[in-house]
C-alpha atoms as a PDB file:
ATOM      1  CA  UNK A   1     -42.137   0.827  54.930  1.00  0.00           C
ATOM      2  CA  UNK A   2     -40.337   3.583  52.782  1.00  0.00           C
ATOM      3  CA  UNK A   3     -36.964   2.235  51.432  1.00  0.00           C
ATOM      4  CA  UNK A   4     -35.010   4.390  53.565  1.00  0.00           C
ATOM      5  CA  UNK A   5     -37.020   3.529  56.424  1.00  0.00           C
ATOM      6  CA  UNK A   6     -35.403  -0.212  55.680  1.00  0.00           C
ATOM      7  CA  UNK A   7     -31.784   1.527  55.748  1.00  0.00           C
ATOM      8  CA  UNK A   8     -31.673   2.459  59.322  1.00  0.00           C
ATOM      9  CA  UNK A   9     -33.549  -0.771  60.291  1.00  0.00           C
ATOM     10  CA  UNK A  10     -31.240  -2.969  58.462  1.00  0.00           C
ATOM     11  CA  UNK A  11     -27.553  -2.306  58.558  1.00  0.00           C
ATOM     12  CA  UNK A  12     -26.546  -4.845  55.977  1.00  0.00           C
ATOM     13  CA  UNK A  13     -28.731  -3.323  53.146  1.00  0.00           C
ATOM     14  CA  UNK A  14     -27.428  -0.201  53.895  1.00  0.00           C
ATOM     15  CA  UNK A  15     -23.237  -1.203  53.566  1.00  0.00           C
ATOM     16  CA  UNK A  16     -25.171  -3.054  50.036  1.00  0.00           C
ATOM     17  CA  UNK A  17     -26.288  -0.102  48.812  1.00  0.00           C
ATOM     18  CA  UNK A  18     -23.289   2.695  49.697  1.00  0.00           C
ATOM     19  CA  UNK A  19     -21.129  -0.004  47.405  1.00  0.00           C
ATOM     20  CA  UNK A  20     -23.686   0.816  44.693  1.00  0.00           C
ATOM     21  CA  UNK A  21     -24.844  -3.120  44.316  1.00  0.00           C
ATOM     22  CA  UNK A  22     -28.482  -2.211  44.781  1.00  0.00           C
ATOM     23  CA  UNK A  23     -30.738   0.625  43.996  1.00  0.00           C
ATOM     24  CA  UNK A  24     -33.020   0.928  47.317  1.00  0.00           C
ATOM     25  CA  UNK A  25     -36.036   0.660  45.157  1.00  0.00           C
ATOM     26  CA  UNK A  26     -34.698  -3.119  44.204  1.00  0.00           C
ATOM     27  CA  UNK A  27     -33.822  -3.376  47.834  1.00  0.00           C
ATOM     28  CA  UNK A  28     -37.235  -2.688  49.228  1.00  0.00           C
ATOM     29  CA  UNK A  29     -38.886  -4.750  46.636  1.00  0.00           C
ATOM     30  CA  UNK A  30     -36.500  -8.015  47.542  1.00  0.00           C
ATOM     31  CA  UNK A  31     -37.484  -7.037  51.491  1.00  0.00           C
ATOM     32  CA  UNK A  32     -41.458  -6.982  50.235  1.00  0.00           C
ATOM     33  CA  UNK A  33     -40.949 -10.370  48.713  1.00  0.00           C
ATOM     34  CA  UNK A  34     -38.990 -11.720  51.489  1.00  0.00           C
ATOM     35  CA  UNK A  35     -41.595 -10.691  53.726  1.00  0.00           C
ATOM     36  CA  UNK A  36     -44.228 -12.016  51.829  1.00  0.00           C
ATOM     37  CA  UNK A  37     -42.987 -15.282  51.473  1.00  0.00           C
ATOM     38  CA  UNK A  38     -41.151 -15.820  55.111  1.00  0.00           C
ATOM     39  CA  UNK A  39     -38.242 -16.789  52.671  1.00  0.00           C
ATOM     40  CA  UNK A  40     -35.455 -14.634  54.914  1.00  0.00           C
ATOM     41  CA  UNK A  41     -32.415 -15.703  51.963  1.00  0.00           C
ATOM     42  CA  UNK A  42     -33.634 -14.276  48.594  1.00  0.00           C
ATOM     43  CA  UNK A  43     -31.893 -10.928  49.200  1.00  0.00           C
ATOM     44  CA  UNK A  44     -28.805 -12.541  49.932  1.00  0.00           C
ATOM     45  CA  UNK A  45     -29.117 -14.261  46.957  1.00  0.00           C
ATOM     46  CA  UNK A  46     -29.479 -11.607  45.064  1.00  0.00           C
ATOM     47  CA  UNK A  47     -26.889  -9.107  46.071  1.00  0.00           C
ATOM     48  CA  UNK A  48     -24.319 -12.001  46.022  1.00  0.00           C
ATOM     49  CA  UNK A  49     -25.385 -13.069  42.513  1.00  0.00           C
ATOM     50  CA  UNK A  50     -25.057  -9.064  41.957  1.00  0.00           C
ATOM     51  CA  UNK A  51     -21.696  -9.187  43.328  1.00  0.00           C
ATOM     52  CA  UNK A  52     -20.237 -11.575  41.393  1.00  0.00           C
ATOM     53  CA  UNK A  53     -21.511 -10.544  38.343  1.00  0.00           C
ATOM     54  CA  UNK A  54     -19.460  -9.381  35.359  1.00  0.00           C
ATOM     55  CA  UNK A  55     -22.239  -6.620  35.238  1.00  0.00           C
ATOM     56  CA  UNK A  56     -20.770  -5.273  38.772  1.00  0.00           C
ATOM     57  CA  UNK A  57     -17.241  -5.478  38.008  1.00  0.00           C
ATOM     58  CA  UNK A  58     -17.295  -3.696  34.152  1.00  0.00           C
ATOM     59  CA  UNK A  59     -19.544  -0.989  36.497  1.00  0.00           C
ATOM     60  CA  UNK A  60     -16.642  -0.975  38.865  1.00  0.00           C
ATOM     61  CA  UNK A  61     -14.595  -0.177  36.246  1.00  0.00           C
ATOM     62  CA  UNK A  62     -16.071   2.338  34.493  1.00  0.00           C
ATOM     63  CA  UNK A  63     -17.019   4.293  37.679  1.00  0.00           C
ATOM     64  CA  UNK A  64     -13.354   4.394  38.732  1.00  0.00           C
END
């Protein structure tokens, strides 16, 4: 499935991704793996080890 395809299907990937956490390249490969696996929490791993990052907040900063 094309990565915006996995937008409209998936509402929570979408508010993800209009904060600027994830690219939905990254997205749609997390979703691949996920589905791969049948391990449903690695994206929410990832976007909430994204989120508290220092990475996200010095790119908060500088895009403010």
């Amino acid at each position: 499935m094309k990565p915006r395809a996995r937008l409209a299907d998936n509402p929570r990937v979408a508010q993800i991704h209009a904060r600027g956490t994830i690219d939905l390249l990254s997205a749609a490969a997390v979703l691949d793996v996920e589905e791969e696996t049948g391990d449903t929490s690695i994206f929410d791993g990832i976007v909430d080890d994204l989120e508290a990052s220092h990475w996200k907040k010095d790119q908060m900063e500088v895009n403010v």
